[in-house]
PDB file of N, CA and C in Angstrom:
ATOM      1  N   UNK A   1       7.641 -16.847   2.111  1.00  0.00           N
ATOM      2  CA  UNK A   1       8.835 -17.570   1.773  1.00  0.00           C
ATOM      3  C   UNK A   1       9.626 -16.772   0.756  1.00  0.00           C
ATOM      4  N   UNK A   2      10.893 -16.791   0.649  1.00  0.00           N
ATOM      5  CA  UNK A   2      11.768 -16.418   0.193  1.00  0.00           C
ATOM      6  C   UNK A   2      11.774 -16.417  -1.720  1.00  0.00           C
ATOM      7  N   UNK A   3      11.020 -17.637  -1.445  1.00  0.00           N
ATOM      8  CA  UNK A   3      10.803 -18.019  -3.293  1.00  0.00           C
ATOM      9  C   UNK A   3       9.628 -17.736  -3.812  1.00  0.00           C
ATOM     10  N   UNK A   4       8.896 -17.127  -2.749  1.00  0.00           N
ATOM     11  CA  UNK A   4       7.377 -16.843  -3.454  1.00  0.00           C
ATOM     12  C   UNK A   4       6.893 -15.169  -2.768  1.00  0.00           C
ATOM     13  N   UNK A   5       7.507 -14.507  -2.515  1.00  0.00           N
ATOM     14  CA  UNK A   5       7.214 -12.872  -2.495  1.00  0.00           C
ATOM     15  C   UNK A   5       6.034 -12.382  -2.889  1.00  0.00           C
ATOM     16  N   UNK A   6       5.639 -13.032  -3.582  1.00  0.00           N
ATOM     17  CA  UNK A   6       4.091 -12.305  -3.970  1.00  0.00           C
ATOM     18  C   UNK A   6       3.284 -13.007  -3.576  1.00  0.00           C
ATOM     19  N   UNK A   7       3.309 -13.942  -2.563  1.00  0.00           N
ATOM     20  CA  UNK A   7       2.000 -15.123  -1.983  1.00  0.00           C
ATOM     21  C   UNK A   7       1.972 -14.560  -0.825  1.00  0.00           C
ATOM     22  N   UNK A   8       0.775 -14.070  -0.225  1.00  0.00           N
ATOM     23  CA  UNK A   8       0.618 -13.785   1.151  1.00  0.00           C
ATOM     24  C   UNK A   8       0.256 -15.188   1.964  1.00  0.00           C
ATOM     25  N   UNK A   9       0.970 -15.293   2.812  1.00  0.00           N
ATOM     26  CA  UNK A   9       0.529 -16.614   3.866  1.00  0.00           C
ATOM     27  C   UNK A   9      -0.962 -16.703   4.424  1.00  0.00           C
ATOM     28  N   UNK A  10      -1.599 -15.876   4.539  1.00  0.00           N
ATOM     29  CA  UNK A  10      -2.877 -15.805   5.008  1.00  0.00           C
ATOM     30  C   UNK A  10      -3.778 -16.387   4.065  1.00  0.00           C
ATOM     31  N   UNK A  11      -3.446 -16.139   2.191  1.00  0.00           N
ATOM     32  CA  UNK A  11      -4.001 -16.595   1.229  1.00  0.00           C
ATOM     33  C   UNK A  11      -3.755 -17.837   0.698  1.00  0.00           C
ATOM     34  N   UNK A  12      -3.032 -18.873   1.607  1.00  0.00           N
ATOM     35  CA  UNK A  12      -2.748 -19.982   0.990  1.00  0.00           C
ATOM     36  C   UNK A  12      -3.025 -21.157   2.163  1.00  0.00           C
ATOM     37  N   UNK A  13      -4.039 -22.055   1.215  1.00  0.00           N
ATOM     38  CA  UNK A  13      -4.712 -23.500   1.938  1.00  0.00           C
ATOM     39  C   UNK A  13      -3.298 -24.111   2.405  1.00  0.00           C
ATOM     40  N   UNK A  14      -3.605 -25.278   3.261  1.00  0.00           N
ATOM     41  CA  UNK A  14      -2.310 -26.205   3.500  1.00  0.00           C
ATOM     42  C   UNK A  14      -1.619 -27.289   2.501  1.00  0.00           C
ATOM     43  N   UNK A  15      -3.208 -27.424   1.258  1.00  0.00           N
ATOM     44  CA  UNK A  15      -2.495 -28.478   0.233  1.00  0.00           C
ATOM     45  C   UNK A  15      -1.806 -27.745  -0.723  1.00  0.00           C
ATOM     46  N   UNK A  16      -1.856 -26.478  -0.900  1.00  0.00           N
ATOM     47  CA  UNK A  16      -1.187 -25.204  -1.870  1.00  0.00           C
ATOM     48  C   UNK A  16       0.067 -24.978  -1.112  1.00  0.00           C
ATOM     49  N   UNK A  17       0.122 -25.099  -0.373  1.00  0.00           N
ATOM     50  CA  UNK A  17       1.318 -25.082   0.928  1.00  0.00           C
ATOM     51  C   UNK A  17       2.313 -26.152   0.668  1.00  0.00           C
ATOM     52  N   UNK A  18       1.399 -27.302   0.754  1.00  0.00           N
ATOM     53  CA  UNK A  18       2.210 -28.609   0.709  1.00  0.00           C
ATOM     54  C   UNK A  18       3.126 -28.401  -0.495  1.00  0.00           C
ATOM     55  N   UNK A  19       2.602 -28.093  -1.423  1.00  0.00           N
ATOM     56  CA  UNK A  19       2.771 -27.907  -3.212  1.00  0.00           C
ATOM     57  C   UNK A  19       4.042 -27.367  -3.064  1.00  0.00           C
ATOM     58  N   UNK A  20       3.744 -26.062  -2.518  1.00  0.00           N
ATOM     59  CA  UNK A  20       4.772 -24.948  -2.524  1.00  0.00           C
ATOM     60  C   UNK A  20       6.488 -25.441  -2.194  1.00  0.00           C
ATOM     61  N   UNK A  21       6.125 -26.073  -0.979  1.00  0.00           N
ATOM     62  CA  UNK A  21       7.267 -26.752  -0.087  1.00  0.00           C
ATOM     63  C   UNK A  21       7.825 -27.683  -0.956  1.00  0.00           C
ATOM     64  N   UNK A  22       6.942 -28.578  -1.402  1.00  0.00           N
ATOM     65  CA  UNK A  22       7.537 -29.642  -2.241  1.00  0.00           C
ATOM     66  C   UNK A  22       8.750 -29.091  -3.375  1.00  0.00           C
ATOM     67  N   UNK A  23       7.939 -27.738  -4.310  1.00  0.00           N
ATOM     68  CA  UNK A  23       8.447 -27.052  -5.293  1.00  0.00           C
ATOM     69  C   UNK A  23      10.055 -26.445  -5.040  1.00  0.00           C
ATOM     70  N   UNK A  24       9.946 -26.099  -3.680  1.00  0.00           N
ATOM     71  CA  UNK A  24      11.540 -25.648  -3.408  1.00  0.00           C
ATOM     72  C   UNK A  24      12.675 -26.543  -3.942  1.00  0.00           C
ATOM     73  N   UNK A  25      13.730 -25.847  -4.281  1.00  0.00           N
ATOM     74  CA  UNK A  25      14.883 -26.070  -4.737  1.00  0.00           C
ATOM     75  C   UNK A  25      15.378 -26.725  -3.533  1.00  0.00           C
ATOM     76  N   UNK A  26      15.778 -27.829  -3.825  1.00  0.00           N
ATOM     77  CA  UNK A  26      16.519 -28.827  -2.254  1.00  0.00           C
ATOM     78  C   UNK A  26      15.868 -29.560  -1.832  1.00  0.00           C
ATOM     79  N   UNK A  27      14.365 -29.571  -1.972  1.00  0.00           N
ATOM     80  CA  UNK A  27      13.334 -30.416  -1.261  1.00  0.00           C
ATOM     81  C   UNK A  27      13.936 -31.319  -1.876  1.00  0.00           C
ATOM     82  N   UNK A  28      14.135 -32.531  -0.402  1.00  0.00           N
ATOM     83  CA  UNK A  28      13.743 -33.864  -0.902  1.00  0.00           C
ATOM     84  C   UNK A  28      13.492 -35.049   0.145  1.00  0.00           C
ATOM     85  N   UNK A  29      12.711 -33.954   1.110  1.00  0.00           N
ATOM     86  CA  UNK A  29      12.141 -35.456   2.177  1.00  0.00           C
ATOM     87  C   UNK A  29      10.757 -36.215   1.405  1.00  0.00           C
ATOM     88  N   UNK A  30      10.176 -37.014   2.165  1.00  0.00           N
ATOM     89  CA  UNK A  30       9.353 -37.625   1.888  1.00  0.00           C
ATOM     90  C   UNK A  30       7.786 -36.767   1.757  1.00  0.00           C
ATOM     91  N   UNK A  31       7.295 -37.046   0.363  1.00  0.00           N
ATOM     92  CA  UNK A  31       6.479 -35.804   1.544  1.00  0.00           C
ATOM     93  C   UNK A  31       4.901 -36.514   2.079  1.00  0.00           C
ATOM     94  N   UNK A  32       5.162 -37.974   1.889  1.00  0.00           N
ATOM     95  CA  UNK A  32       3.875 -38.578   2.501  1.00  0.00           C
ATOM     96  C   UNK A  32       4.338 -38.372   4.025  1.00  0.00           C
ATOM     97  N   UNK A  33       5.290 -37.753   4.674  1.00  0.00           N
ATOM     98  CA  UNK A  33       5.743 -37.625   6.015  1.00  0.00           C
ATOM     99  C   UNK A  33       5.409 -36.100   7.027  1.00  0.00           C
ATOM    100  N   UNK A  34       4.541 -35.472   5.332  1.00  0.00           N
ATOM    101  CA  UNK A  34       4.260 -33.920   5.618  1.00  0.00           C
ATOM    102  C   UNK A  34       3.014 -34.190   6.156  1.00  0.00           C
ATOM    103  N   UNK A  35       2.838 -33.527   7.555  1.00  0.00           N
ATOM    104  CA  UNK A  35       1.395 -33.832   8.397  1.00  0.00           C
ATOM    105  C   UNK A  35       0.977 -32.190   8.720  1.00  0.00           C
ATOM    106  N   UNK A  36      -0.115 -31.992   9.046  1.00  0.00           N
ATOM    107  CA  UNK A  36      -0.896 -30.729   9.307  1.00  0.00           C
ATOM    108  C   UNK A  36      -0.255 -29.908  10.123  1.00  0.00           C
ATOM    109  N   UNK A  37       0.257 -30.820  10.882  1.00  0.00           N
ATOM    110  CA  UNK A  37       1.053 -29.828  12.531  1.00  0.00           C
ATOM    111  C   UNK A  37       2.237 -29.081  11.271  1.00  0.00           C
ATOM    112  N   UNK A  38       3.331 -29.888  10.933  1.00  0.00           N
ATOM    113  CA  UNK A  38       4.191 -29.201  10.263  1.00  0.00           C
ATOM    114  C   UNK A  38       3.743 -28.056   9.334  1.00  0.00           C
ATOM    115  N   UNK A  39       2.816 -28.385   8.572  1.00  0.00           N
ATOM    116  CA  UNK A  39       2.243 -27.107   7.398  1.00  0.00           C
ATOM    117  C   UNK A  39       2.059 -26.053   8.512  1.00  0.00           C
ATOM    118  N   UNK A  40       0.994 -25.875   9.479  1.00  0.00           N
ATOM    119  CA  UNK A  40       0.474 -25.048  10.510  1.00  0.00           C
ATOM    120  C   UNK A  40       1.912 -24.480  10.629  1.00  0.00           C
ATOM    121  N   UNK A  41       3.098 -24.952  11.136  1.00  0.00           N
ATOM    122  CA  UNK A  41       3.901 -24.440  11.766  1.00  0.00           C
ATOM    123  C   UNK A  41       4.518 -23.734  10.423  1.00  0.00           C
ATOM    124  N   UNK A  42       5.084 -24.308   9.556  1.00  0.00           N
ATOM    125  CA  UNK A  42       5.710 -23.641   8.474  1.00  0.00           C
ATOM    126  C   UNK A  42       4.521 -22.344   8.163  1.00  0.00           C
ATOM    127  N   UNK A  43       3.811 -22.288   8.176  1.00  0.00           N
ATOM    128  CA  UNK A  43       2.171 -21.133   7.664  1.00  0.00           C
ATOM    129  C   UNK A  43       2.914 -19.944   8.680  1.00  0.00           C
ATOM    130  N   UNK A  44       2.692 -20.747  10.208  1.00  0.00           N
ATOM    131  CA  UNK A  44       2.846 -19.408  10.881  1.00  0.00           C
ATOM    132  C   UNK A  44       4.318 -18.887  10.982  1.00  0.00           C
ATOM    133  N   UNK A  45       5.687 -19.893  10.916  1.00  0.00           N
ATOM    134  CA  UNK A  45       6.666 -18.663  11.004  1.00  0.00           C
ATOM    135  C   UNK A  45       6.092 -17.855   9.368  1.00  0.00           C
ATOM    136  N   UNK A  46       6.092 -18.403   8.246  1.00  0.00           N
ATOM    137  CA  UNK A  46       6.113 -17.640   6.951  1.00  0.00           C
ATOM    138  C   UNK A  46       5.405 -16.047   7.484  1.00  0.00           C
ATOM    139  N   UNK A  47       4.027 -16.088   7.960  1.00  0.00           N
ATOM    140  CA  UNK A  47       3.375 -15.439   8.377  1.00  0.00           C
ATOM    141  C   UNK A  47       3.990 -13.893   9.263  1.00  0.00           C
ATOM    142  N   UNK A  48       5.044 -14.807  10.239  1.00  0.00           N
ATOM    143  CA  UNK A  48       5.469 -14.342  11.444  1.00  0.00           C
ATOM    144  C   UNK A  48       6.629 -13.089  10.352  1.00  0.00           C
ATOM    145  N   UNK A  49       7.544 -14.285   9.619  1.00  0.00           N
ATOM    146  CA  UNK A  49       8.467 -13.140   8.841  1.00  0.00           C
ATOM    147  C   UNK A  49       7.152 -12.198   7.742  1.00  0.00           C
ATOM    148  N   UNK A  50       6.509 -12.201   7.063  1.00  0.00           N
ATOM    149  CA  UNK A  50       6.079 -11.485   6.422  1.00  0.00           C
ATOM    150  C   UNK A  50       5.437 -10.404   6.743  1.00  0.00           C
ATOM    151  N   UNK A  51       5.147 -10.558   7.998  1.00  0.00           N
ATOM    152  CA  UNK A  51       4.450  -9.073   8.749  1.00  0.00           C
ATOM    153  C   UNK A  51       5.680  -8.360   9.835  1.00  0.00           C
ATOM    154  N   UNK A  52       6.761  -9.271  10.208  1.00  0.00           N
ATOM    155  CA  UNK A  52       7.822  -8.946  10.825  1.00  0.00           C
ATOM    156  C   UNK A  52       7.258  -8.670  12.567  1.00  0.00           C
ATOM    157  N   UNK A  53       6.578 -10.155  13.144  1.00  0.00           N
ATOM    158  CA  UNK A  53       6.249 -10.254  13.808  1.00  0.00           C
ATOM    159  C   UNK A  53       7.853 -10.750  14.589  1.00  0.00           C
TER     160      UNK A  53
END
């Protein structure tokens, strides 16, 4: 992610994830609405841009 450059996606659980997302500037959905599928998906594009898949 854009706001965290020095976190490799591979090194971060989904509740450190959750954290992360929450922490962004703009967040403001719900985040009892944040479910596993979404983290998974946010993990792998992050993933996808950081290796420039």
């Amino acid at each position: 992610m854009t706001h965290y450059p020095e976190r490799n996606p591979e090194d971060v659980g989904l509740q450190e994830l959750a954290e992360l997302v929450e922490s962004l500037p703009g967040f403001d959905d719900d985040p009892a609405m944040v479910t596993e599928r979404i983290l998974l998906d946010i993990q792998t594009v992050w993933y996808e841009e950081a290796t420039n898949l």
